[in-house]
PDB file of N, CA and C in Angstrom:
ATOM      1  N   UNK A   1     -19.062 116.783  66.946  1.00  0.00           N
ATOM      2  CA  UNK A   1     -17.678 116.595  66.567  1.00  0.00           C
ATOM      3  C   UNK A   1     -16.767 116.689  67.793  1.00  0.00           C
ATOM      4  N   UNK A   2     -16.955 117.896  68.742  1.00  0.00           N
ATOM      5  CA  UNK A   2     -15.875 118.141  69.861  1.00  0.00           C
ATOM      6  C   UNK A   2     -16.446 116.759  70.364  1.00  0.00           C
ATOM      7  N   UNK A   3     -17.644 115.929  70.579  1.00  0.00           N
ATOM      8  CA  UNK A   3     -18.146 115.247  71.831  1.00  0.00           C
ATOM      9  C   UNK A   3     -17.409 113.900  71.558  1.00  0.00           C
ATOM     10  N   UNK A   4     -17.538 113.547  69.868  1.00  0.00           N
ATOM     11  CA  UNK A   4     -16.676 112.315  69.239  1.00  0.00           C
ATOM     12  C   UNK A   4     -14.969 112.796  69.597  1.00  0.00           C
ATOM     13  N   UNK A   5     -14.631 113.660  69.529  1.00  0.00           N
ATOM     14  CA  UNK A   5     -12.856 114.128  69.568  1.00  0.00           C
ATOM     15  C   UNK A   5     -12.836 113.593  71.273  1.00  0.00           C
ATOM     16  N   UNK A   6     -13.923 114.089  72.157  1.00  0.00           N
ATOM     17  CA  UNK A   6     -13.671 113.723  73.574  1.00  0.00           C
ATOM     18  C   UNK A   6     -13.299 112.529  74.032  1.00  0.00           C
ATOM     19  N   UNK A   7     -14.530 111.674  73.445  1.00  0.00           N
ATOM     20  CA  UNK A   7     -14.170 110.341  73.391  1.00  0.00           C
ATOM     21  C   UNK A   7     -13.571 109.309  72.940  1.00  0.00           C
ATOM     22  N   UNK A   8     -12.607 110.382  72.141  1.00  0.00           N
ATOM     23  CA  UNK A   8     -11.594 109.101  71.320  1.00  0.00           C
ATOM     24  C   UNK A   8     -10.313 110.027  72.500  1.00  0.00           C
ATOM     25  N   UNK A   9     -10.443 110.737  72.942  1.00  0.00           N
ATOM     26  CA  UNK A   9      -9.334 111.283  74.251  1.00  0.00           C
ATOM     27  C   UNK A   9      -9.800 110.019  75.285  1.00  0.00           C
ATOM     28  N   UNK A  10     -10.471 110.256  75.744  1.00  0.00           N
ATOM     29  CA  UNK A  10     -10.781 109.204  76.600  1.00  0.00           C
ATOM     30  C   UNK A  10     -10.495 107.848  76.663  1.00  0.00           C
ATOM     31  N   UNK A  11     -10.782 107.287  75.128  1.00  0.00           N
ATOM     32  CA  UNK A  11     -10.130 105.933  75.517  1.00  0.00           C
ATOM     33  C   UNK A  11      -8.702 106.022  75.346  1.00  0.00           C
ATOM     34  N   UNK A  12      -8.673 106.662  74.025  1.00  0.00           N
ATOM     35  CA  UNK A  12      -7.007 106.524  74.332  1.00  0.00           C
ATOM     36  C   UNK A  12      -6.063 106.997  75.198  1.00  0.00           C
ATOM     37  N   UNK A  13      -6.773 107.700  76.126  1.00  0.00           N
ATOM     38  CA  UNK A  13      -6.369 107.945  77.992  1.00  0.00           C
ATOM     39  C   UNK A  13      -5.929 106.417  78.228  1.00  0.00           C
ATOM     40  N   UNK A  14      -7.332 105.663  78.389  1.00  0.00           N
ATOM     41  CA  UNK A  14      -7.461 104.347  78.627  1.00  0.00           C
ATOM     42  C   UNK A  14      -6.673 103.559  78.287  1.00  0.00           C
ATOM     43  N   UNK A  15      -6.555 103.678  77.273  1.00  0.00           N
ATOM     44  CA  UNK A  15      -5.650 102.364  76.954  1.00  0.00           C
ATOM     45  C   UNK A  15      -4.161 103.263  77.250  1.00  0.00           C
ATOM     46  N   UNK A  16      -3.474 103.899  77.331  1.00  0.00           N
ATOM     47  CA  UNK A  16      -2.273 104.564  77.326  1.00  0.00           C
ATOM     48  C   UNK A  16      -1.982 104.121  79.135  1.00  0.00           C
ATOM     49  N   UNK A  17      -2.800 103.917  79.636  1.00  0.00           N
ATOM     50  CA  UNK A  17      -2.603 103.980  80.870  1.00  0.00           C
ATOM     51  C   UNK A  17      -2.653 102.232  81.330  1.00  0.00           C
ATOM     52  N   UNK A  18      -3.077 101.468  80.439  1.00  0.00           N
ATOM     53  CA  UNK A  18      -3.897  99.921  80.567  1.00  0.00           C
ATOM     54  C   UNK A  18      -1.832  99.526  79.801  1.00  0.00           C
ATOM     55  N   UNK A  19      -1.779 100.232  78.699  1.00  0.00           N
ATOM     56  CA  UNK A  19      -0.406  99.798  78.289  1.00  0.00           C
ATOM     57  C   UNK A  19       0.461 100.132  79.206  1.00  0.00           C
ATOM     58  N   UNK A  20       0.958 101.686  79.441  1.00  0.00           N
ATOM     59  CA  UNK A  20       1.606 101.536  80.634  1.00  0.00           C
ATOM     60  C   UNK A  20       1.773 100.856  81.756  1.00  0.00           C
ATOM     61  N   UNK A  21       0.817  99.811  82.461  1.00  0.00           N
ATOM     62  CA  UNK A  21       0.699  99.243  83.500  1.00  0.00           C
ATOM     63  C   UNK A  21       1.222  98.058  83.166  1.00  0.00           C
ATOM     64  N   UNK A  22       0.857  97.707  82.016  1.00  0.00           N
ATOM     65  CA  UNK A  22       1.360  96.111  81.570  1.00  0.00           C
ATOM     66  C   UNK A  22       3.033  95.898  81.068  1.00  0.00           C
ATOM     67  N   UNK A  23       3.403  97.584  80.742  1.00  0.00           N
ATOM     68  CA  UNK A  23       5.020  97.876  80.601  1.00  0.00           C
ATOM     69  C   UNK A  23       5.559  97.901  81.711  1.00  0.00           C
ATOM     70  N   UNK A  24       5.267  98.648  82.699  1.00  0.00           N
ATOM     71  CA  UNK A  24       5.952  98.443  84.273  1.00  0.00           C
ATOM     72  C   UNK A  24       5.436  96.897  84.809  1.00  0.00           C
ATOM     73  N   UNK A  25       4.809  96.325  84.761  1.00  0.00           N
ATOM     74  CA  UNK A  25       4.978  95.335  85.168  1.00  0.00           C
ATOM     75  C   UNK A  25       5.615  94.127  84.793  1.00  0.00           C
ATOM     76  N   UNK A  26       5.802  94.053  83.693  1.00  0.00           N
ATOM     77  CA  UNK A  26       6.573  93.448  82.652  1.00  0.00           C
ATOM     78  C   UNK A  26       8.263  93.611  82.958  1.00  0.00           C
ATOM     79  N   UNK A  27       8.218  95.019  82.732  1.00  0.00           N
ATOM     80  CA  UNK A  27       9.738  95.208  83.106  1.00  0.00           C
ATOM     81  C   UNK A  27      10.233  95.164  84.610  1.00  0.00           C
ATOM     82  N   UNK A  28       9.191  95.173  85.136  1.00  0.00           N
ATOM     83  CA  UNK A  28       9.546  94.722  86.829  1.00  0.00           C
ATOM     84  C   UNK A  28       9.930  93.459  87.041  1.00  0.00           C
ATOM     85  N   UNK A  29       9.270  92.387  86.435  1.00  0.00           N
ATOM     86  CA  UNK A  29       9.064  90.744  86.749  1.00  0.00           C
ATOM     87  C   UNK A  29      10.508  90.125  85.745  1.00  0.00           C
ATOM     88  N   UNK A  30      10.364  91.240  84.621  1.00  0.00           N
ATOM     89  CA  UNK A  30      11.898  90.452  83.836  1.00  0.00           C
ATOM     90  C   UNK A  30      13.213  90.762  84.350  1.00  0.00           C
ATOM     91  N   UNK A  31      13.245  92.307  84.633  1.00  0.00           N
ATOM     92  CA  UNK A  31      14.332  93.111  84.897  1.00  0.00           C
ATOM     93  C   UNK A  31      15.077  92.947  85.972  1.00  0.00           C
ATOM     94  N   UNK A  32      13.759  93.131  86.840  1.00  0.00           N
ATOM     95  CA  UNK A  32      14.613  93.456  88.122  1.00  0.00           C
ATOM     96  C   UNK A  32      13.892  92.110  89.344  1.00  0.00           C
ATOM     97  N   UNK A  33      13.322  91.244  88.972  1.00  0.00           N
ATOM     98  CA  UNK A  33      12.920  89.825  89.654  1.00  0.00           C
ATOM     99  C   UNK A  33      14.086  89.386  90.399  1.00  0.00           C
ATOM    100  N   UNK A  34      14.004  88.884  91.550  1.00  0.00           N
ATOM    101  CA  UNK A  34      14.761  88.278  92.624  1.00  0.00           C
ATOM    102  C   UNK A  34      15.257  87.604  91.638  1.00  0.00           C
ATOM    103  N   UNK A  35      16.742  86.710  91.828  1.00  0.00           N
ATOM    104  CA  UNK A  35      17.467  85.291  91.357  1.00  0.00           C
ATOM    105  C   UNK A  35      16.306  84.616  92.210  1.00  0.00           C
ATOM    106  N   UNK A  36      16.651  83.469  91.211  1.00  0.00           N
ATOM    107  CA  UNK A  36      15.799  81.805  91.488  1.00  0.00           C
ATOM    108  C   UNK A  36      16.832  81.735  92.722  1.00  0.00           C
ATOM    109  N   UNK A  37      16.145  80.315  93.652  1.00  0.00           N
ATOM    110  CA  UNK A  37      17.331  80.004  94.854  1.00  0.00           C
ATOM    111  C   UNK A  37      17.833  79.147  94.099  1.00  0.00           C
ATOM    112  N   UNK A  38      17.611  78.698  92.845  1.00  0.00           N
ATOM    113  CA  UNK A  38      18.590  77.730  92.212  1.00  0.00           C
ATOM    114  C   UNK A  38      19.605  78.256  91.802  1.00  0.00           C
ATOM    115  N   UNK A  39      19.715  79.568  90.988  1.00  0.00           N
ATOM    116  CA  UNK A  39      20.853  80.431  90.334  1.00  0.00           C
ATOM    117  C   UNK A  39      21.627  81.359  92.000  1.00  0.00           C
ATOM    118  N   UNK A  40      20.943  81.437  93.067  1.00  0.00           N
ATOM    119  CA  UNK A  40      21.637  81.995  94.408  1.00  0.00           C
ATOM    120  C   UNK A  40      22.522  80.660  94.580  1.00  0.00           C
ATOM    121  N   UNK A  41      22.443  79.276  94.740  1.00  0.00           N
ATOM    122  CA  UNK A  41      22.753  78.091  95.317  1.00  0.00           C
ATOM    123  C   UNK A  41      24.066  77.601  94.195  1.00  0.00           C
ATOM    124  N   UNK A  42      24.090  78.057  92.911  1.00  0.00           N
ATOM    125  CA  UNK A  42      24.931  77.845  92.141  1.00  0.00           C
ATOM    126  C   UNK A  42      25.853  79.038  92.252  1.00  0.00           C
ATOM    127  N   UNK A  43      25.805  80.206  92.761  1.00  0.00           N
ATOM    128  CA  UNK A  43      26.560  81.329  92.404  1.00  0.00           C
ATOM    129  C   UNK A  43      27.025  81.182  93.842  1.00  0.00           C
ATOM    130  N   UNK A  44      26.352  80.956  95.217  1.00  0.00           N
ATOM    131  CA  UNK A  44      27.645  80.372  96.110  1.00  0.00           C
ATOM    132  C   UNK A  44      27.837  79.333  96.335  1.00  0.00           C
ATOM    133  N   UNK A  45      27.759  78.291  95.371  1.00  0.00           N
ATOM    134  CA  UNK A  45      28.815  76.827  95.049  1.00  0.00           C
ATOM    135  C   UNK A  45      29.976  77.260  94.074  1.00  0.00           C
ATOM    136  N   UNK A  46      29.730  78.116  93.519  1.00  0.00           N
ATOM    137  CA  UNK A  46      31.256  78.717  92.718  1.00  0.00           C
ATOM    138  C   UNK A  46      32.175  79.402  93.617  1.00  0.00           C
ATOM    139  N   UNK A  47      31.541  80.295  94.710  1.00  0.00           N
ATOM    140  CA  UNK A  47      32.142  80.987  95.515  1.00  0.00           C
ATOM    141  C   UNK A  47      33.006  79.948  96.374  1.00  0.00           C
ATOM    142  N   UNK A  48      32.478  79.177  96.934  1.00  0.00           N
ATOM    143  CA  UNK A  48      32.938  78.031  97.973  1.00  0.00           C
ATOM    144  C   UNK A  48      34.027  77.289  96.965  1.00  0.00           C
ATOM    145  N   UNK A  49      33.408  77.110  95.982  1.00  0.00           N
ATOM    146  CA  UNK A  49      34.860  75.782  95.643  1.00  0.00           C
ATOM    147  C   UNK A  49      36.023  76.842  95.191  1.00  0.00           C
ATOM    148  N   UNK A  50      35.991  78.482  95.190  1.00  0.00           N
ATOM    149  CA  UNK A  50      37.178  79.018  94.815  1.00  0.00           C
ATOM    150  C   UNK A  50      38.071  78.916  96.277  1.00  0.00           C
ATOM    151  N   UNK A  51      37.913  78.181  97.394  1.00  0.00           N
ATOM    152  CA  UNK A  51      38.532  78.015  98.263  1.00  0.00           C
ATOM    153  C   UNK A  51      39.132  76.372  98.222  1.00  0.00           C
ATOM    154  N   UNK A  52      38.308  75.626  97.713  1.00  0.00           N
ATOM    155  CA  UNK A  52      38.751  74.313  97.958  1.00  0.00           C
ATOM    156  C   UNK A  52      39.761  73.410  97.372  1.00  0.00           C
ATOM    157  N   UNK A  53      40.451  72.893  97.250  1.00  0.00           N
ATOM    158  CA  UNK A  53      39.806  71.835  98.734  1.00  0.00           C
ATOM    159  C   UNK A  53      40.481  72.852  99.527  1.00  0.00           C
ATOM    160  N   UNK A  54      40.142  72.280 100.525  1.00  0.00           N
ATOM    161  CA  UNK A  54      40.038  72.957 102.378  1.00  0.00           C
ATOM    162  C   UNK A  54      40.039  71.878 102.973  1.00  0.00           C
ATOM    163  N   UNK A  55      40.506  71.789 104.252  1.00  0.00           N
ATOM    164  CA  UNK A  55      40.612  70.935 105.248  1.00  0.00           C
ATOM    165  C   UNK A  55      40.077  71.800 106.437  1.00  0.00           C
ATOM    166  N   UNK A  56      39.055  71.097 106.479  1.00  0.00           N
ATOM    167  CA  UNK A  56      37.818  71.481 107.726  1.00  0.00           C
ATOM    168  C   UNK A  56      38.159  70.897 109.187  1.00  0.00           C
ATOM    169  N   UNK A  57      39.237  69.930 109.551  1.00  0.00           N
ATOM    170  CA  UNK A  57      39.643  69.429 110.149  1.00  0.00           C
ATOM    171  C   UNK A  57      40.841  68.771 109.941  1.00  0.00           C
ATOM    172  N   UNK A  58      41.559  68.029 111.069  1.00  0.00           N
ATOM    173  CA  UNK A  58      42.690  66.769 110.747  1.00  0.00           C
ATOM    174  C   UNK A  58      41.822  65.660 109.631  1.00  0.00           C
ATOM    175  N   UNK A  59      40.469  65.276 109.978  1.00  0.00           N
ATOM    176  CA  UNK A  59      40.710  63.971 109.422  1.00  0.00           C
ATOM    177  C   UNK A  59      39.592  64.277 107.921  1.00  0.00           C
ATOM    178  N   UNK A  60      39.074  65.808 107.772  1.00  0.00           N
ATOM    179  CA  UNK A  60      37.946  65.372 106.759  1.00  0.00           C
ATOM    180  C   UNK A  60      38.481  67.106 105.751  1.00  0.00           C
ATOM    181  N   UNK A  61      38.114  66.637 104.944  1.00  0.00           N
ATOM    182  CA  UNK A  61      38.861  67.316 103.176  1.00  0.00           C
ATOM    183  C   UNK A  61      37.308  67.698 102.429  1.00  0.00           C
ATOM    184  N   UNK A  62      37.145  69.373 102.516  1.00  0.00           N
ATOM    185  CA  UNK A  62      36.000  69.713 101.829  1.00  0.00           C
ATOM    186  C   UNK A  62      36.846  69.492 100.112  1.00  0.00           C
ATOM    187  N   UNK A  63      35.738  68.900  99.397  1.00  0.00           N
ATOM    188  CA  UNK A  63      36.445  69.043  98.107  1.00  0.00           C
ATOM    189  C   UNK A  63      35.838  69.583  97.114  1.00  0.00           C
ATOM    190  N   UNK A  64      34.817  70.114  96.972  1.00  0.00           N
ATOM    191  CA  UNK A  64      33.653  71.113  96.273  1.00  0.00           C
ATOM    192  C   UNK A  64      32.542  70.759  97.000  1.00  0.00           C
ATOM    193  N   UNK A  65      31.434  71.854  96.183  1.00  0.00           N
ATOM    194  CA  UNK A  65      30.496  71.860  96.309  1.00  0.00           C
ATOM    195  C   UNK A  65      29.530  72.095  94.940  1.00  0.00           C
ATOM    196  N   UNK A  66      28.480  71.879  95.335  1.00  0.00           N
ATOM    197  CA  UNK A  66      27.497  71.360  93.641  1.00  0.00           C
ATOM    198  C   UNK A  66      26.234  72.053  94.071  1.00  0.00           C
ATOM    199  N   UNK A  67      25.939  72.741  93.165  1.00  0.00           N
ATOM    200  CA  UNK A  67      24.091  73.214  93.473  1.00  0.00           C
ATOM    201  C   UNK A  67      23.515  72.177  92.804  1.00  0.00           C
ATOM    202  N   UNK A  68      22.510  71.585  92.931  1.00  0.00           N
ATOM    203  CA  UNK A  68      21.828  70.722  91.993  1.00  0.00           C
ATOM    204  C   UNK A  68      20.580  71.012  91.984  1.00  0.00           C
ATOM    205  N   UNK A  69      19.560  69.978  90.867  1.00  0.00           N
ATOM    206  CA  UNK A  69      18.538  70.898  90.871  1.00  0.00           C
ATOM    207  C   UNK A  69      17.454  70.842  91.802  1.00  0.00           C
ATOM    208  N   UNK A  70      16.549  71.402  92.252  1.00  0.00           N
ATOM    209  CA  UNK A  70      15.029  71.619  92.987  1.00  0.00           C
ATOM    210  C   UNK A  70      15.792  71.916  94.448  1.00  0.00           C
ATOM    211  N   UNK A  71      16.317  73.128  94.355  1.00  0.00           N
ATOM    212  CA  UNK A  71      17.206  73.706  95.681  1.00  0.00           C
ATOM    213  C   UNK A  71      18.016  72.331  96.162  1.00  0.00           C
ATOM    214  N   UNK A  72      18.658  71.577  96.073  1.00  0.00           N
ATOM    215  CA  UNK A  72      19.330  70.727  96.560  1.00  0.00           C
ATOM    216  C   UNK A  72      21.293  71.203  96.327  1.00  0.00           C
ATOM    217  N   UNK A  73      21.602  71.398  97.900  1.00  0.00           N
ATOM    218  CA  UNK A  73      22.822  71.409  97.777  1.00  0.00           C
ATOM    219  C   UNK A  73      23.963  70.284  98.248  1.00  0.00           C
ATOM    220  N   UNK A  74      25.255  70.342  97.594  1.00  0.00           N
ATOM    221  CA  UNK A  74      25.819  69.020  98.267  1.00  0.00           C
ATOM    222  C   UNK A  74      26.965  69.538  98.530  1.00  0.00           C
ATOM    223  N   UNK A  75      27.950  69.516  99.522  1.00  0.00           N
ATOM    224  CA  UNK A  75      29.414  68.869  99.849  1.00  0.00           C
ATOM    225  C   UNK A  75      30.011  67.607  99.408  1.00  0.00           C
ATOM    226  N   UNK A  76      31.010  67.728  99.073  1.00  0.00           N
ATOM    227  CA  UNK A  76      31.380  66.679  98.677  1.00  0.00           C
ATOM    228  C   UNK A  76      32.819  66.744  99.601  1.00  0.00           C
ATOM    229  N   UNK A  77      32.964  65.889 100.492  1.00  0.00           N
ATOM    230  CA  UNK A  77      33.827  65.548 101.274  1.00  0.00           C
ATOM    231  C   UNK A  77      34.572  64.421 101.165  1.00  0.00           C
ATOM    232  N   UNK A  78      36.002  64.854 101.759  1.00  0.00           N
ATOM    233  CA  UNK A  78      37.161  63.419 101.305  1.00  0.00           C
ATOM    234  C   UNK A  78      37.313  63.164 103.070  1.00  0.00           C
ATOM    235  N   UNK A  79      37.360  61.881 102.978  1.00  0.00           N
ATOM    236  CA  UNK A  79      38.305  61.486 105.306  1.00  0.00           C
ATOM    237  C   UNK A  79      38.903  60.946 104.387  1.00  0.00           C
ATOM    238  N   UNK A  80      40.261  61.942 105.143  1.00  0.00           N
ATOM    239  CA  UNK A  80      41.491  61.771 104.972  1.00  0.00           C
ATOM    240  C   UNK A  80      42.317  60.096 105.444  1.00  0.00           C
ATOM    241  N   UNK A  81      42.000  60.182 106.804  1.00  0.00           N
ATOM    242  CA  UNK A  81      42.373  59.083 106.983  1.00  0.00           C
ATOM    243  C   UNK A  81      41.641  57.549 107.395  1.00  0.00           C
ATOM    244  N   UNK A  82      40.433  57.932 107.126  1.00  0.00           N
ATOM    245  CA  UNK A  82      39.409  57.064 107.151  1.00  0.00           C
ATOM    246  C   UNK A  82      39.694  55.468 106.265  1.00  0.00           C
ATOM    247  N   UNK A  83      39.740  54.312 106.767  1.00  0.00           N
ATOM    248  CA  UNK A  83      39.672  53.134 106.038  1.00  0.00           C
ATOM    249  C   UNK A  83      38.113  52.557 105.601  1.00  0.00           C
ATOM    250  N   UNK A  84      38.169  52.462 104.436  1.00  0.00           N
ATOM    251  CA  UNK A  84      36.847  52.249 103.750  1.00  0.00           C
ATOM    252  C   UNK A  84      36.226  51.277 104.652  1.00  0.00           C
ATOM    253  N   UNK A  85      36.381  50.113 104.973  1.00  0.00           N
ATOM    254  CA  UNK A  85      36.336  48.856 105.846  1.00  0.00           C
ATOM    255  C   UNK A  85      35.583  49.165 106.848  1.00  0.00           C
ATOM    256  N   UNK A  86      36.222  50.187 107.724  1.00  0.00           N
ATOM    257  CA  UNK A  86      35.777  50.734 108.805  1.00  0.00           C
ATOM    258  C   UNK A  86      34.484  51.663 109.008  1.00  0.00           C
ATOM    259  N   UNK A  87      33.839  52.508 107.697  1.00  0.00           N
ATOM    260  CA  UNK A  87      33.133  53.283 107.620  1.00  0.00           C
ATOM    261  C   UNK A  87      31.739  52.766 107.495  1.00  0.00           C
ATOM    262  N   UNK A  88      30.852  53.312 107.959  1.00  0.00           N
ATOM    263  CA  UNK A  88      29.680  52.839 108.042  1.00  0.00           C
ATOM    264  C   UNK A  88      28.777  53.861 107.842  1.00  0.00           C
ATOM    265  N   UNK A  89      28.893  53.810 105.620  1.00  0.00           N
ATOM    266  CA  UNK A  89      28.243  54.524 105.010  1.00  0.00           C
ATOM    267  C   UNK A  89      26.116  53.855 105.293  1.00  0.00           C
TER     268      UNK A  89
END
């Protein structure tokens, strides 16, 4: 009887300790996981356009900025005094 009581201590040692591991890790990877660089790349494209537009120079006009998706970031720029004609997109 004590030898059966031992071994039901034992596993359920086991498993108490097999659950615990799978709770801290769990709550590690949900909780407290780095931001994606997609949600970093969108949270300072909000930061940046609370300045804009901006004029980065005489002739060129920041006018937002955009996170988009698979890490891709953009500016979106105005020339001020630029003639379309002339530009050599």
């Amino acid at each position: 009887m004590e030898n059966e009581n031992k071994k039901k201590s034992q596993v359920m040692t086991i498993v108490g300790v097999i659950v615990g591991m799978l709770a801290y890790i769990l709550v590690k990877q949900f909780l407290f996981a780095p931001p994606s660089l997609d949600k970093s790349l969108m949270k300072i494209a909000s930061e940046i356009n609370k300045t804009c537009p901006m004029m980065v120079d005489s002739e060129t006009r920041l006018d937002n900025t955009t996170a988009l998706p698979n890490n891709v970031f953009r500016y979106n720029y105005t020339f001020i005094n630029g003639i379309v004609d002339e530009l050599d997109v």
